[in-house]
C-alpha atoms as a PDB file:
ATOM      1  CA  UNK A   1     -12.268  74.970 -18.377  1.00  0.00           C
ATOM      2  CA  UNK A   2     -15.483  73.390 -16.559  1.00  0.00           C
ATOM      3  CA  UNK A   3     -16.150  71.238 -19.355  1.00  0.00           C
ATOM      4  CA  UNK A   4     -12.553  70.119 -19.490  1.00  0.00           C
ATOM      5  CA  UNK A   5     -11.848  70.195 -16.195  1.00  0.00           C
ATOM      6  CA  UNK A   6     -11.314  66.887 -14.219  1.00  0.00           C
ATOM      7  CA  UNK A   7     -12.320  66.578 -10.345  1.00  0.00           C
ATOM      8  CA  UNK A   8     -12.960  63.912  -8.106  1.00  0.00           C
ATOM      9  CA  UNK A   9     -13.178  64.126  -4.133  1.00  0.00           C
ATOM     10  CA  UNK A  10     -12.809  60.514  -2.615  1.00  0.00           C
ATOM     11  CA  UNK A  11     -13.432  59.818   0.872  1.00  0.00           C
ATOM     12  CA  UNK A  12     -11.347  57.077   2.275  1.00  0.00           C
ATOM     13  CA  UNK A  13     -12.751  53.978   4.186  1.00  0.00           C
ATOM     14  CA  UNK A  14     -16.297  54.711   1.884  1.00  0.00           C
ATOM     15  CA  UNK A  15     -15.136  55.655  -2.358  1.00  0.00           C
ATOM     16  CA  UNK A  16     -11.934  53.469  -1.691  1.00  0.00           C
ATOM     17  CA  UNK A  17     -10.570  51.253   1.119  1.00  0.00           C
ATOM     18  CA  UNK A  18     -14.132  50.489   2.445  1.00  0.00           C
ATOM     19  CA  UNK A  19     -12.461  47.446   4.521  1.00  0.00           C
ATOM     20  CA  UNK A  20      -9.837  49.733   6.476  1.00  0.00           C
ATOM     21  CA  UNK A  21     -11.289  50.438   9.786  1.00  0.00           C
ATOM     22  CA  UNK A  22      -8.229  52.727  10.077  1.00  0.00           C
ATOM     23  CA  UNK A  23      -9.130  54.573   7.017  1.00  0.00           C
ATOM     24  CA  UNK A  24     -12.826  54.562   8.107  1.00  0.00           C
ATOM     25  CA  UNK A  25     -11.608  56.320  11.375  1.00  0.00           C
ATOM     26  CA  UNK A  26      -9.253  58.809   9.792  1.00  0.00           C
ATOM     27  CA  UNK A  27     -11.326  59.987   7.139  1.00  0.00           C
ATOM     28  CA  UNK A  28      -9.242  61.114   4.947  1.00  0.00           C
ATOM     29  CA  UNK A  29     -10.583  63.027   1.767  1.00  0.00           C
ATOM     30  CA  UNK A  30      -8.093  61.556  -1.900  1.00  0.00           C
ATOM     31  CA  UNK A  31      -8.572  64.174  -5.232  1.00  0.00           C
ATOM     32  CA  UNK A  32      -8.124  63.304  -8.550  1.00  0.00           C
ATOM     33  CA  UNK A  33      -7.660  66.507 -10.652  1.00  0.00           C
ATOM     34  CA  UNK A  34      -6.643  66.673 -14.388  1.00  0.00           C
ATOM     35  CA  UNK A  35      -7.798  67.082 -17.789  1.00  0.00           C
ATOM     36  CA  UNK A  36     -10.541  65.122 -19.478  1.00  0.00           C
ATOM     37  CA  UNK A  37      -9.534  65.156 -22.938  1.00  0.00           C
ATOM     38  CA  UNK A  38      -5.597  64.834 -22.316  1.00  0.00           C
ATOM     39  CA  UNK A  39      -6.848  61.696 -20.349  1.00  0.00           C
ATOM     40  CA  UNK A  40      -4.314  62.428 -17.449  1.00  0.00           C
ATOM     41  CA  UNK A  41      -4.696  63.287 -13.923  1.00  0.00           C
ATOM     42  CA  UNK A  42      -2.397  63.665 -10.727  1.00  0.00           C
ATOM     43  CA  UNK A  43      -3.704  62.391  -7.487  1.00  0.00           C
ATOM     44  CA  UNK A  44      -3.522  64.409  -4.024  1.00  0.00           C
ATOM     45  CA  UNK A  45      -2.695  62.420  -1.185  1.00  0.00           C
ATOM     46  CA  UNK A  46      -3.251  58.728  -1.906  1.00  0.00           C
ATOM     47  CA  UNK A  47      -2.270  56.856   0.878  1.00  0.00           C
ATOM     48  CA  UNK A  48      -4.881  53.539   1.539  1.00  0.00           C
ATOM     49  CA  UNK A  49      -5.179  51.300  -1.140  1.00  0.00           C
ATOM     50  CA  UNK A  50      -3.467  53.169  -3.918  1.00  0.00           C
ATOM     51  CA  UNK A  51      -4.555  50.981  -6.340  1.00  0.00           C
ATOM     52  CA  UNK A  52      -8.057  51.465  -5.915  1.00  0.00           C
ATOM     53  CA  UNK A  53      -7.676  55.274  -6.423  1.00  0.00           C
ATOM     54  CA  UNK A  54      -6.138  54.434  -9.667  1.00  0.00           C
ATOM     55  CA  UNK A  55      -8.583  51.982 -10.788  1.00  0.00           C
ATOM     56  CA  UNK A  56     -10.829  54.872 -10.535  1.00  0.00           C
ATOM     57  CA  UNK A  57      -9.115  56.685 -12.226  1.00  0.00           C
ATOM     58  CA  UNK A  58      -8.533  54.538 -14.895  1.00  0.00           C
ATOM     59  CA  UNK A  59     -12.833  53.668 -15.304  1.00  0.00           C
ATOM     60  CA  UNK A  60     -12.883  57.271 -15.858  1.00  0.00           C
ATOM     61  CA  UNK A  61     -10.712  56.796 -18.535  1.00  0.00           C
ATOM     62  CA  UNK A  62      -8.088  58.821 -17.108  1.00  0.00           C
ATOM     63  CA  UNK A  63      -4.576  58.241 -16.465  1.00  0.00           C
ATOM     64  CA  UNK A  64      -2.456  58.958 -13.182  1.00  0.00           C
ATOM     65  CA  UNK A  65       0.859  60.901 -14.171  1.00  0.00           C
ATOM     66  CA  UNK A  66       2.343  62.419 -11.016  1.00  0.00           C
ATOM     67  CA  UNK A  67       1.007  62.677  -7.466  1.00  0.00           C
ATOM     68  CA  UNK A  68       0.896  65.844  -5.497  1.00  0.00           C
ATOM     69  CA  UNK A  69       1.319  65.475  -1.621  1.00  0.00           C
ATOM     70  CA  UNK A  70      -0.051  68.376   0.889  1.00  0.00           C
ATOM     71  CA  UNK A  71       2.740  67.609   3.683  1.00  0.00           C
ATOM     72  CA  UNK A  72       4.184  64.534   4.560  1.00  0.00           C
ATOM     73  CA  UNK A  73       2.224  62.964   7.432  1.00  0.00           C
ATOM     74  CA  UNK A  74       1.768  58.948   6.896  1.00  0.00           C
ATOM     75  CA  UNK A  75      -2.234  59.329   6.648  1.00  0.00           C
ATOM     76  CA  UNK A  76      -1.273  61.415   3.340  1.00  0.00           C
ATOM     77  CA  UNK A  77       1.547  59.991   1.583  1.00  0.00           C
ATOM     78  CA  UNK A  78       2.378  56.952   3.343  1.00  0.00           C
ATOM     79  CA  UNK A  79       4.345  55.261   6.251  1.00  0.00           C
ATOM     80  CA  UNK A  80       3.747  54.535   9.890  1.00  0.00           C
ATOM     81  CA  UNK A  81       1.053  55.775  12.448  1.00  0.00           C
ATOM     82  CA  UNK A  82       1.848  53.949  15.533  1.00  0.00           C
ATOM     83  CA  UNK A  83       1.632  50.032  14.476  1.00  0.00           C
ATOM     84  CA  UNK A  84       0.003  51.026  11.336  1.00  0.00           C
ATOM     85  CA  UNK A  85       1.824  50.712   7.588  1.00  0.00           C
ATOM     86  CA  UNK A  86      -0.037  52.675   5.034  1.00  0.00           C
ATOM     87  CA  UNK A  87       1.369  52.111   1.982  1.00  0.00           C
ATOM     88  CA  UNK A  88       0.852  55.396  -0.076  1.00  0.00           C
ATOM     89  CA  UNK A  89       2.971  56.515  -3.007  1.00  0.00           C
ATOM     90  CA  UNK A  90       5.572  53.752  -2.629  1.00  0.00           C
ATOM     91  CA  UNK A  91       2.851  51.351  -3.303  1.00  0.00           C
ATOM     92  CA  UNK A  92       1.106  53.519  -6.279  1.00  0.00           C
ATOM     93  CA  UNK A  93       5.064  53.507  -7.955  1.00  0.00           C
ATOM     94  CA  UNK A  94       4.182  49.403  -8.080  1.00  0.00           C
ATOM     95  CA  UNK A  95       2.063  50.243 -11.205  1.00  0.00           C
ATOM     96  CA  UNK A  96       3.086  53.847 -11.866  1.00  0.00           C
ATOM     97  CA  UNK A  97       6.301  55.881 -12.967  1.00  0.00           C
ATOM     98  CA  UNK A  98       4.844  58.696 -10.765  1.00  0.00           C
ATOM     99  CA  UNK A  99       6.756  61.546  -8.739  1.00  0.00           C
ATOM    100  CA  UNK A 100       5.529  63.285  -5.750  1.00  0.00           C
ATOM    101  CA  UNK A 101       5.673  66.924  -6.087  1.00  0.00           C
ATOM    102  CA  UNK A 102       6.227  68.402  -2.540  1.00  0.00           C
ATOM    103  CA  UNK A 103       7.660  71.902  -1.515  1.00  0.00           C
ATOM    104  CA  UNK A 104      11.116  71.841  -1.041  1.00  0.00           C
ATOM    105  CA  UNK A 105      10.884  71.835   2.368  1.00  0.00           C
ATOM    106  CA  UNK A 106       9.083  69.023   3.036  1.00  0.00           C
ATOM    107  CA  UNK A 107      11.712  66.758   1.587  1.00  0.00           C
ATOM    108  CA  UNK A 108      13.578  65.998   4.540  1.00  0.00           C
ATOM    109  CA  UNK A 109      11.101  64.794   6.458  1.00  0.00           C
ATOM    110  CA  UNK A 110       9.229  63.274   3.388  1.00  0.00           C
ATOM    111  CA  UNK A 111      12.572  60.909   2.832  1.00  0.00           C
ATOM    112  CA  UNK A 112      12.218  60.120   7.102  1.00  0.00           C
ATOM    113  CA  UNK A 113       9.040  58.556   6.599  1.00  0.00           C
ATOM    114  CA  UNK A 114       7.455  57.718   3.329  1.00  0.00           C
ATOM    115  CA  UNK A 115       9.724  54.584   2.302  1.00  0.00           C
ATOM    116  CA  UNK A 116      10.175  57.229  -0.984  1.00  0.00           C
ATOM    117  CA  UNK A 117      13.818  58.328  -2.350  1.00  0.00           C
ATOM    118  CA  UNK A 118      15.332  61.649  -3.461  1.00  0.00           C
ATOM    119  CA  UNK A 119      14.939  60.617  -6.988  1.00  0.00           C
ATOM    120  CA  UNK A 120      10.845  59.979  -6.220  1.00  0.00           C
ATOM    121  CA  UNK A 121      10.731  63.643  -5.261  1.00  0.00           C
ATOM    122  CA  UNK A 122      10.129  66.705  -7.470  1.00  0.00           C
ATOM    123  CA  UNK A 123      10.365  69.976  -5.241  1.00  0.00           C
ATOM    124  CA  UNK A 124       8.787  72.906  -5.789  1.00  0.00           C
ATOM    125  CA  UNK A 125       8.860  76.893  -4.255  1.00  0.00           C
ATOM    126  CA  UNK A 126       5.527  78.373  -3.361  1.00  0.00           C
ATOM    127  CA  UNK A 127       3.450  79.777  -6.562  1.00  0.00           C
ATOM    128  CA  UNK A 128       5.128  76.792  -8.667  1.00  0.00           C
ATOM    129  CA  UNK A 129       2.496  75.406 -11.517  1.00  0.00           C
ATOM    130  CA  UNK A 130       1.926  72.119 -12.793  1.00  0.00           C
ATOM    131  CA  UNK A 131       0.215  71.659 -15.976  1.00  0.00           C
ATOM    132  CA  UNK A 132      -1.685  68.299 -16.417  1.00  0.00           C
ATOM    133  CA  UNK A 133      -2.894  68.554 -19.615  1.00  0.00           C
ATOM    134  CA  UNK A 134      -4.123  72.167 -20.254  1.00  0.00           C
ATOM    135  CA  UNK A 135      -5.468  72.236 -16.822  1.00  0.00           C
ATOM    136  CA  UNK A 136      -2.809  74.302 -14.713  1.00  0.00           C
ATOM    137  CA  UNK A 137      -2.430  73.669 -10.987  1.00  0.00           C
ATOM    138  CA  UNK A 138      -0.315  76.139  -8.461  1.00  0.00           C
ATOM    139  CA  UNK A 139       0.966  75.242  -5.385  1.00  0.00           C
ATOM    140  CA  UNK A 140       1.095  77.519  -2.566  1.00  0.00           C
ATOM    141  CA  UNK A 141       3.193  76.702   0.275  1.00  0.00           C
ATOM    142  CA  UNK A 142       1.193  77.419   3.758  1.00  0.00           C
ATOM    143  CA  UNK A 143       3.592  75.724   6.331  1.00  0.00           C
ATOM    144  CA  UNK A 144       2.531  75.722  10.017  1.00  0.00           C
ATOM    145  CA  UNK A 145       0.809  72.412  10.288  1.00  0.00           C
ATOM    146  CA  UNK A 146       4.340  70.473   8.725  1.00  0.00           C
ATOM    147  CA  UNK A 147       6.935  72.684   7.802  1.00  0.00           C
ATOM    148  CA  UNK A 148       6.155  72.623   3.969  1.00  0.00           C
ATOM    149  CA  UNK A 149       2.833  72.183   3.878  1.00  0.00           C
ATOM    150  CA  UNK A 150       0.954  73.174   0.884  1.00  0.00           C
ATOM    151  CA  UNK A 151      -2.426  73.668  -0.922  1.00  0.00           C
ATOM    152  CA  UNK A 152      -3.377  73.646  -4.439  1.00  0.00           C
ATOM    153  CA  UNK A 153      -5.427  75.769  -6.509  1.00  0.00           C
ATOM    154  CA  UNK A 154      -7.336  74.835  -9.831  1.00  0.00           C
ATOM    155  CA  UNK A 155     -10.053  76.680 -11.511  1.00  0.00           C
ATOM    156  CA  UNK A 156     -11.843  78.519  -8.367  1.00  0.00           C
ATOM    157  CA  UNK A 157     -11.123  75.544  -5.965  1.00  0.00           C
ATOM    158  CA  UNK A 158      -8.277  75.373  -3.585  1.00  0.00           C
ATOM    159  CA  UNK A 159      -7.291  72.152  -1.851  1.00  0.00           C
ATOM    160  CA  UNK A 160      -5.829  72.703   1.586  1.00  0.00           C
ATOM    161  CA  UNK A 161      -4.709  69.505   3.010  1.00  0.00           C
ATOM    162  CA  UNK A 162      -4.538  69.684   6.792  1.00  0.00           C
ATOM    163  CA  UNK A 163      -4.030  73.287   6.477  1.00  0.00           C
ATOM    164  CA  UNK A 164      -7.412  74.461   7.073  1.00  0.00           C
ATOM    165  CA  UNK A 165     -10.861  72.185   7.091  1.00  0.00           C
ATOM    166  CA  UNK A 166     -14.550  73.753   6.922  1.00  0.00           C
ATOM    167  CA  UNK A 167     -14.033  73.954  10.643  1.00  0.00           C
ATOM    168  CA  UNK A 168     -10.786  74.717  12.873  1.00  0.00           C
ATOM    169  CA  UNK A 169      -7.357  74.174  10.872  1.00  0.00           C
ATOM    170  CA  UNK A 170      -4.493  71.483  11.386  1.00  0.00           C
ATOM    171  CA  UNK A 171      -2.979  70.856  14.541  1.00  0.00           C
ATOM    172  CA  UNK A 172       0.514  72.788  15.493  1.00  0.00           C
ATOM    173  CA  UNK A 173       1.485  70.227  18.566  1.00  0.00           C
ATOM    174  CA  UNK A 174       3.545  68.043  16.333  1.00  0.00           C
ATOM    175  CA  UNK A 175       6.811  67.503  15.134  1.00  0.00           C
ATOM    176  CA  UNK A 176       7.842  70.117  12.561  1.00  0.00           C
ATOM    177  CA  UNK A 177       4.597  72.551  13.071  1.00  0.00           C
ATOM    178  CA  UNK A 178       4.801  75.732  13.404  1.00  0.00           C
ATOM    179  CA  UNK A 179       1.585  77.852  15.685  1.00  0.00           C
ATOM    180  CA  UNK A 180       3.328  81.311  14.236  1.00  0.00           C
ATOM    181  CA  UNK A 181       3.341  80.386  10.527  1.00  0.00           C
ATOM    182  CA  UNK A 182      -0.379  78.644  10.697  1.00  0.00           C
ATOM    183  CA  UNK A 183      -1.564  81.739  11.509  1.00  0.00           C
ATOM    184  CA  UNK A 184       0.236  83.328   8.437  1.00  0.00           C
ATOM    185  CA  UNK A 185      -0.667  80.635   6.262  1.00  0.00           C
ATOM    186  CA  UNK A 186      -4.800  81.007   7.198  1.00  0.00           C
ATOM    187  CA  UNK A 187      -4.618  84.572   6.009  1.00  0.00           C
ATOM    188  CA  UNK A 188      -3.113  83.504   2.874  1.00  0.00           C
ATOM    189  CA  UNK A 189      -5.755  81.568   2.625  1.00  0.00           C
ATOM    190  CA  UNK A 190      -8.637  83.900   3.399  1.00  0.00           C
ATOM    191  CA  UNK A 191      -7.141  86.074   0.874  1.00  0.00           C
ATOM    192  CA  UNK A 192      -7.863  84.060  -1.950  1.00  0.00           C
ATOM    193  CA  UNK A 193     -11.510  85.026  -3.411  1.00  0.00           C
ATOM    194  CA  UNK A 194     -14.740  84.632  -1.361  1.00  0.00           C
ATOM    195  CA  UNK A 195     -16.229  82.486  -3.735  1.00  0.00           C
ATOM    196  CA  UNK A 196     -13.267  80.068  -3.975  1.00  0.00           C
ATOM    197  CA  UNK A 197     -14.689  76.157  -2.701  1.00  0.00           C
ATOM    198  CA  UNK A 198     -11.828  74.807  -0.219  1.00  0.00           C
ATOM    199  CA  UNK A 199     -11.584  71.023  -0.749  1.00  0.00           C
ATOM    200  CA  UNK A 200     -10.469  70.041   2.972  1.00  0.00           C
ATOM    201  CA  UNK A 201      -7.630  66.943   3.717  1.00  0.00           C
ATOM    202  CA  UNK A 202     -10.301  65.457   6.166  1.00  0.00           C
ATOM    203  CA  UNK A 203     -13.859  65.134   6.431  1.00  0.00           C
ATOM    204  CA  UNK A 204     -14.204  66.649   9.810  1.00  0.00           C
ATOM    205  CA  UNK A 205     -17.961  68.295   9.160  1.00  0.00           C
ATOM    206  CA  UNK A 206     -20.896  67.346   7.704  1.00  0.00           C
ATOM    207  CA  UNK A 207     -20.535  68.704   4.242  1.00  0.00           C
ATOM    208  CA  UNK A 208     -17.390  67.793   2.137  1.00  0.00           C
ATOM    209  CA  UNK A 209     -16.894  71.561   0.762  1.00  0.00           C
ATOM    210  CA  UNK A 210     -17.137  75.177   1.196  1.00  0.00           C
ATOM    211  CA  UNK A 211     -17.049  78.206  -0.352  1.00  0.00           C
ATOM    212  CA  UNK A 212     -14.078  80.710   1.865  1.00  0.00           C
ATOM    213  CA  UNK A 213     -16.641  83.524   2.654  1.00  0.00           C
ATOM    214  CA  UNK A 214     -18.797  81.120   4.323  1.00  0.00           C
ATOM    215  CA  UNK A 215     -15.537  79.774   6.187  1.00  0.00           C
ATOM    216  CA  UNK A 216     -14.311  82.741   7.018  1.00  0.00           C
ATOM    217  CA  UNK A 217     -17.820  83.861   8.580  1.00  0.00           C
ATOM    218  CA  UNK A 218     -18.105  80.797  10.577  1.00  0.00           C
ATOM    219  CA  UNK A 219     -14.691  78.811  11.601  1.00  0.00           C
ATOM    220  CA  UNK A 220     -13.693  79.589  15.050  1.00  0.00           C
ATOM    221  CA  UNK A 221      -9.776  79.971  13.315  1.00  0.00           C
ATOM    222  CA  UNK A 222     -10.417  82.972  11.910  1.00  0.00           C
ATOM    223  CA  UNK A 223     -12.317  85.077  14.670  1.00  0.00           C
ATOM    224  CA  UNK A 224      -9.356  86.205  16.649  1.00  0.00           C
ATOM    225  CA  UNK A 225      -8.747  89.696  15.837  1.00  0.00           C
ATOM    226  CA  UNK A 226      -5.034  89.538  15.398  1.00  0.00           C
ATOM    227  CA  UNK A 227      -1.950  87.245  15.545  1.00  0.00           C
ATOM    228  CA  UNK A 228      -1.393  88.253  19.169  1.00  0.00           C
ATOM    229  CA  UNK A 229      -4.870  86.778  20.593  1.00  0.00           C
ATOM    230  CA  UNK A 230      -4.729  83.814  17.645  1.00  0.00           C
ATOM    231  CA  UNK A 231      -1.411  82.495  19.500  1.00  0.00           C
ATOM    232  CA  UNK A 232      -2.348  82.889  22.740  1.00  0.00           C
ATOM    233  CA  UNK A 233      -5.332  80.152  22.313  1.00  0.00           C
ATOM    234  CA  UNK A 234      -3.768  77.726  19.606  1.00  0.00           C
ATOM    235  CA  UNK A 235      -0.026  77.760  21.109  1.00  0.00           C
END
């Protein structure tokens, strides 16, 4: 699958919107996964100038067929931080008959904020797979940051969204999150092999990618020493 396997990580504000100072500040980490001799690909997460993620794409001589969204937050998908527009998926769907494939419940608050409509959705249950190509991707649902909140796993890599980063994990102070399930959702997570590489939604440290046994070892999320003690310091 190596050889077949397509993978890009794009930081934001530096691979693609290198003239947004707001995407220079948030940081946000784009992936373009599919397979290289189909010559198709889904993106995860575009949300700053869309089109430049898809005239990557398209260089590589792939094509962009559906998107895949980790939760719904505007710095993701699309819509409004503060004053900020982002334009996200409803500006990709300017060039592309895409879908964004979210877990089902997501959708509500997807439809509250993305400038997207029910039939731009595709909604999925946890363990749900999406074949691009003959490169299959699951989706496992880890809510706690938004309530559906998911990450996606592909050949030994798992991309977690806001879920979990290389160090600390998503914040559970806003609307829709959840301190109780993070917790549950960062043990699903550490069960998945040591040597999987977690692909974070942010670039919050100094390298881009880990393997889980090293994250496990080292972020400060996982060194309470049960659900108890974890909620007492990140309610």
């Amino acid at each position: 699958m190596a050889s077949q396997l397509y993978f890009r990580q794009l930081l934001s504000g530096q691979d693609f919107a290198g003239e947004d100072q707001f995407a220079q500040q948030m940081v946000n980490f784009v992936y373009l996964i599919g397979d290289r001799e189909a010559g198709k690909c889904v993106v995860v997460d575009p949300a700053y100038a869309v089109l430049e993620i898809d005239d990557i794409a398209q260089a590589d001589g792939m094509t962009i067929t559906d998107v895949l969204g980790t939760h719904f937050h505007a710095d993701h998908i699309g819509g409004k931080i503060g004053n900020f527009e982002i334009e996200g998926v409803a500006g990709l769907l300017s060039r592309r008959n895409v879908k964004l494939h979210i877990q089902r419940q997501e959708s509500e608050w997807v439809l509250k904020s993305s400038g997207l409509s029910a039939n731009d959705l595709v909604l999925h249950d946890s363990g749900d797979v999406l074949e691009i190509g003959a490169v299959p991707i699951q989706m496992l649902h880890t809510p706690g940051h938004t309530p559906g909140s998911q990450c996606f796993i592909v050949d030994g890599a798992c991309v977690s969204g806001d879920t979990l980063f290389l160090d600390g994990c998503g914040r559970t102070d806003f609307p829709g999150s959840n301190p109780s399930d993070m917790y549950d959702s960062l043990h699903k997570l550490a069960s998945l092999p040591d040597q999987t590489i977690l692909f974070p939604g942010h670039r919050y440290s100094a390298a881009p990618y880990a393997q889980m046994e090293e994250i496990k070892k080292h972020n400060y999320v996982y060194q309470p020493r049960d659900k108890q003690t974890w909620l007492s310091i990140f309610s």
